[in-house]
Protein backbone atom coordinates (compact mmCIF):
# COMPACT_ATOMS: atom_id res chain seq x y z
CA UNK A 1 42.69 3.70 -57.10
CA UNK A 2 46.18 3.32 -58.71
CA UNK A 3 47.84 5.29 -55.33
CA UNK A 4 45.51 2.43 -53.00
CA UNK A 5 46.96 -0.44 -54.76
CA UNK A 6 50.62 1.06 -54.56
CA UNK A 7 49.98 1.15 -51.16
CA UNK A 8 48.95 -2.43 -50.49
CA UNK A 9 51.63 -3.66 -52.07
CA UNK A 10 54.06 -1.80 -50.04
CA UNK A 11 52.33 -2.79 -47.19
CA UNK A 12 52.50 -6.49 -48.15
CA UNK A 13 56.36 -6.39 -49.20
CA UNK A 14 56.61 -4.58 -45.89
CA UNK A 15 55.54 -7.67 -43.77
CA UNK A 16 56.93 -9.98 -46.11
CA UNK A 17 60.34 -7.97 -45.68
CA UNK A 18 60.33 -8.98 -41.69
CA UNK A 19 60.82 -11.69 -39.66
CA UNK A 20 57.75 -13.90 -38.90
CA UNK A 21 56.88 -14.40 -35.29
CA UNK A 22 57.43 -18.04 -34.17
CA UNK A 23 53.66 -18.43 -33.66
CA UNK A 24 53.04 -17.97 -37.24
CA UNK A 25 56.18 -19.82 -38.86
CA UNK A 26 55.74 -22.79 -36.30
CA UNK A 27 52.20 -23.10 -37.01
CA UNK A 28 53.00 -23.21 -41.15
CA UNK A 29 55.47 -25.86 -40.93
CA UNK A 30 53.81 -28.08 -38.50
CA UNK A 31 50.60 -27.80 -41.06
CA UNK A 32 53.47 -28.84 -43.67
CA UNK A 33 54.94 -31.77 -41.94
CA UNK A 34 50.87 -33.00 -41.04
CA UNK A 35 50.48 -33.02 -44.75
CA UNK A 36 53.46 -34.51 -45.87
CA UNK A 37 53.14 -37.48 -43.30
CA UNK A 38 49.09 -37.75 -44.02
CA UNK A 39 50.21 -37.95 -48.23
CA UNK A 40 53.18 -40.22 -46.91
CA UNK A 41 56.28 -37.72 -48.22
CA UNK A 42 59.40 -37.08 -46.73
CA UNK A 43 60.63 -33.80 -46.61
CA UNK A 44 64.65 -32.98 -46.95
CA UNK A 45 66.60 -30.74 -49.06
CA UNK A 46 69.81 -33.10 -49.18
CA UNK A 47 67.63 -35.76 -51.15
CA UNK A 48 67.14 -33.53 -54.21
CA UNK A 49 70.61 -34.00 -55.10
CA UNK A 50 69.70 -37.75 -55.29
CA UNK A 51 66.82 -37.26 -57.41
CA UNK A 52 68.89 -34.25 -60.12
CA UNK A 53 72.10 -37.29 -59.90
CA UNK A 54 69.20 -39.84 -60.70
CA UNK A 55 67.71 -37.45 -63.71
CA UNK A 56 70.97 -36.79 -65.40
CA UNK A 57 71.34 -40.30 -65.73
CA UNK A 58 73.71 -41.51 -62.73
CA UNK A 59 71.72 -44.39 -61.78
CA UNK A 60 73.25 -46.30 -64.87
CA UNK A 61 76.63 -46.40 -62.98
CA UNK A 62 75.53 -46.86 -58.97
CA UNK A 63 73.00 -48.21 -57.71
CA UNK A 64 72.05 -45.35 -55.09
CA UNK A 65 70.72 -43.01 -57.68
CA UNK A 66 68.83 -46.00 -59.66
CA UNK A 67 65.06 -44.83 -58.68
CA UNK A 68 62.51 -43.41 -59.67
CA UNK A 69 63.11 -39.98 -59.36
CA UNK A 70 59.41 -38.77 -60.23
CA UNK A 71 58.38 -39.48 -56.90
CA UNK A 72 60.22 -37.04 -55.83
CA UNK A 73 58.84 -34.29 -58.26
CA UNK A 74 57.56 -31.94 -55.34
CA UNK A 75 60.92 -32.14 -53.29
CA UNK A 76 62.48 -30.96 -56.46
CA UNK A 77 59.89 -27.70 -57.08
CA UNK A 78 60.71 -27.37 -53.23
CA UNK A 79 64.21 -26.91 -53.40
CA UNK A 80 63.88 -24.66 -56.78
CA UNK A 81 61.26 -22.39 -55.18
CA UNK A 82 63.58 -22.48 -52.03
CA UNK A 83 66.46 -20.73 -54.21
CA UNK A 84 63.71 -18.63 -56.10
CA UNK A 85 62.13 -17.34 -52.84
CA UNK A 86 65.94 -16.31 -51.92
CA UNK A 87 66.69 -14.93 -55.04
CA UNK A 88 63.46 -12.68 -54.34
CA UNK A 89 63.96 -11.91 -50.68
CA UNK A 90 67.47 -10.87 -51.30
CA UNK A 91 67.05 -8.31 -53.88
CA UNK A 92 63.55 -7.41 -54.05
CA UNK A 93 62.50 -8.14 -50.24
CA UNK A 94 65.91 -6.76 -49.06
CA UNK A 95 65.65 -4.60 -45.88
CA UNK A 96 67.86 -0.97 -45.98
CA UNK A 97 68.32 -1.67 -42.19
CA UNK A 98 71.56 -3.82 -40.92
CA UNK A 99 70.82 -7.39 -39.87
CA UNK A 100 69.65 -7.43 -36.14
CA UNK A 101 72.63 -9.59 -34.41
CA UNK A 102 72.97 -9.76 -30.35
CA UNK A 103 75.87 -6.90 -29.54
CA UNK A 104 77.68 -10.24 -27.18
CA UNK A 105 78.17 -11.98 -30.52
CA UNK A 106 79.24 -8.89 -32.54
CA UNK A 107 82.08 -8.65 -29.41
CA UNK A 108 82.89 -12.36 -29.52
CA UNK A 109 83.21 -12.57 -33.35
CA UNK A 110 85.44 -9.27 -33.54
CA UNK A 111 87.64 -11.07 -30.99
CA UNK A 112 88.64 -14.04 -33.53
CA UNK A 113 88.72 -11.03 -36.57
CA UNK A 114 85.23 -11.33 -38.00
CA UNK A 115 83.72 -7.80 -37.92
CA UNK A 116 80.13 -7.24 -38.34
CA UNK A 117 78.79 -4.73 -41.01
CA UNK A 118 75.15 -5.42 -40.83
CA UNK A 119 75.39 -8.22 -43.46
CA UNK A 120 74.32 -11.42 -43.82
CA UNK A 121 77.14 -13.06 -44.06
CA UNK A 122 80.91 -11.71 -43.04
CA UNK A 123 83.17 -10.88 -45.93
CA UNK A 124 86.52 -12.70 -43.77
CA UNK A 125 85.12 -15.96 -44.88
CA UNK A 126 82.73 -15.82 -47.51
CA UNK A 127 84.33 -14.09 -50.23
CA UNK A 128 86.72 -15.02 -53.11
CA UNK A 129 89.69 -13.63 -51.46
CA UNK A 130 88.97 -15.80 -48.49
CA UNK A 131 88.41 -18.77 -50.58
CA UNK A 132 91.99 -18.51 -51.81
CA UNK A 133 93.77 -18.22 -48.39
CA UNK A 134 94.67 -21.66 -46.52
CA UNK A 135 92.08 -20.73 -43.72
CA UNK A 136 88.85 -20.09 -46.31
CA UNK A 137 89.55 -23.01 -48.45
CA UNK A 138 89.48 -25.28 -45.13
CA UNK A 139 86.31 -23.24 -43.99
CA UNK A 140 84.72 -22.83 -47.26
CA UNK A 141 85.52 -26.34 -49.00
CA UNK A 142 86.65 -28.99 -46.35
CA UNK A 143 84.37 -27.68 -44.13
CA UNK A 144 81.17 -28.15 -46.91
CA UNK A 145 82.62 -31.58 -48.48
CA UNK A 146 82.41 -32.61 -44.61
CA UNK A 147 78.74 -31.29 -44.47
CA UNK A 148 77.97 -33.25 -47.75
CA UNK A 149 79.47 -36.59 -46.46
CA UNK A 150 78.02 -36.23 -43.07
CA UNK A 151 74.63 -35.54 -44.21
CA UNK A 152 74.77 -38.53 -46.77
CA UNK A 153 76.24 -40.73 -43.66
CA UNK A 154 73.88 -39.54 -41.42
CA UNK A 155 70.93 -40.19 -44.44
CA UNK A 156 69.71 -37.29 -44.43
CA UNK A 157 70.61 -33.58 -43.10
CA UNK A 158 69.49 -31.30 -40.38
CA UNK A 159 65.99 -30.07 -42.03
CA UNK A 160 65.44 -34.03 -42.76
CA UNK A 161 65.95 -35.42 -39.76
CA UNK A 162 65.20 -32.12 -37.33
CA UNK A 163 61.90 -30.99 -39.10
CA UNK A 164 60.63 -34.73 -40.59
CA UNK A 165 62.20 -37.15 -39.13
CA UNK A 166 60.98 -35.89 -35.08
CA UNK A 167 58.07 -35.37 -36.65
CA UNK A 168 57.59 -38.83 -37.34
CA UNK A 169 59.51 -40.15 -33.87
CA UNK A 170 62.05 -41.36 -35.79
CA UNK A 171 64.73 -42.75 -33.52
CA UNK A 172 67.51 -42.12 -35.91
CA UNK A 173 66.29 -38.49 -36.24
CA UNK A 174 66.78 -37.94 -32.92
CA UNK A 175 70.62 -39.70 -32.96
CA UNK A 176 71.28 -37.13 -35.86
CA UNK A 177 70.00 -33.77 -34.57
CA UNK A 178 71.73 -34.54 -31.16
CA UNK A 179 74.79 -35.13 -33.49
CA UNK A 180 74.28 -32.08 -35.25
CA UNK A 181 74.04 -30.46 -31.85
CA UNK A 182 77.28 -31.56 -30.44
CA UNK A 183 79.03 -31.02 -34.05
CA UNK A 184 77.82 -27.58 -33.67
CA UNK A 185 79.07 -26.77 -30.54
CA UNK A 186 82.29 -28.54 -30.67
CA UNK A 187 82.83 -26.47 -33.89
CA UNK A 188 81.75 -23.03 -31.94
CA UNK A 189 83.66 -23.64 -28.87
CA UNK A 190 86.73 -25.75 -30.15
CA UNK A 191 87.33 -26.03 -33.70
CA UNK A 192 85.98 -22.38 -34.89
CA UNK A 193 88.62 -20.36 -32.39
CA UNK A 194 91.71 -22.51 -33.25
CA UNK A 195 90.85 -21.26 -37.23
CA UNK A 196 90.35 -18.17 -36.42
């Protein structure tokens, strides 16, 4: 009994452990966004920052953060179990194998001195010892002050607007993600190769 139960559960950690096919994922988050529009919620990680700045107390001194943050309960348990379920995928989930990565982007990032180790994310920018050269601290914190104003100008960020906001034929959505989209490639093709 013990030895059939053992082996369920390494079959379950086994599937959680891989990718899920688009035609389950899709599926689960268009059931997500039906329910959050049919219970009238918005869904967007860059708003729980809002709501924590509105908790501790910040809507005493601007207005933005003066409202009434329990609305926004479930975003909040959202964006905890979103660090929780990361927490648990990356140490008890965690695959032995290297990350899967196409070999024309293994070639193109060794070309600008990124090398891929089967990783998650490469140690030339994402480490302390980057953070303190000129090149990580414009990568690491210019480059995520600019994602934190952009996604405040923009109201909202890319899961917001990409994920809810087209769901809901928003025409600002739409504005944003093809923003995103052009940010994204003028970064890849312009900014990313003059850094490194």
């Amino acid at each position: 009994m013990y030895v059939h139960q053992l082996y369920k559960m390494n079959n379950m950690i086994d599937f959680l452990s891989q990718p899920w096919p688009w035609y389950i994922s899709g599926p689960l988050i268009a059931l997500v966004m039906f329910l959050l529009l049919r219970f009238g919620g918005n869904f967007g990680v860059s708003a729980t920052l809002r709501s924590m700045c509105s908790m501790a107390g910040a809507g005493k001194y601007c207005d933005f953060f003066d409202f009434n943050w329990k609305s926004q309960r479930w975003n909040l348990i959202f964006a905890l179990g979103a660090v929780v379920g990361g927490f648990i995928a990356s140490t008890a989930l965690k695959s032995t194998e290297p990350l899967a990565l196409n070999p024309n982007t293994i070639e193109d990032l060794s070309q600008l001195g990124i090398y891929f180790t089967g990783e998650m994310v490469p140690m030339e920018i994402f480490s302390w010892n980057s953070l303190l050269t000129i090149k990580g601290f414009v990568v690491l914190i210019v480059g995520g002050f600019l994602v934190g104003f952009g996604t405040r100008w923009a109201g909202g960020c890319t899961s917001g607007h990409a994920i809810s906001g087209l769901s809901d034929f928003q025409l600002p959505s739409l504005i944003a993600v093809i923003g995103f989209f052009i940010g994204g490639l003028v970064m890849t093709f312009l900014i990313f190769p003059i850094l490194f």
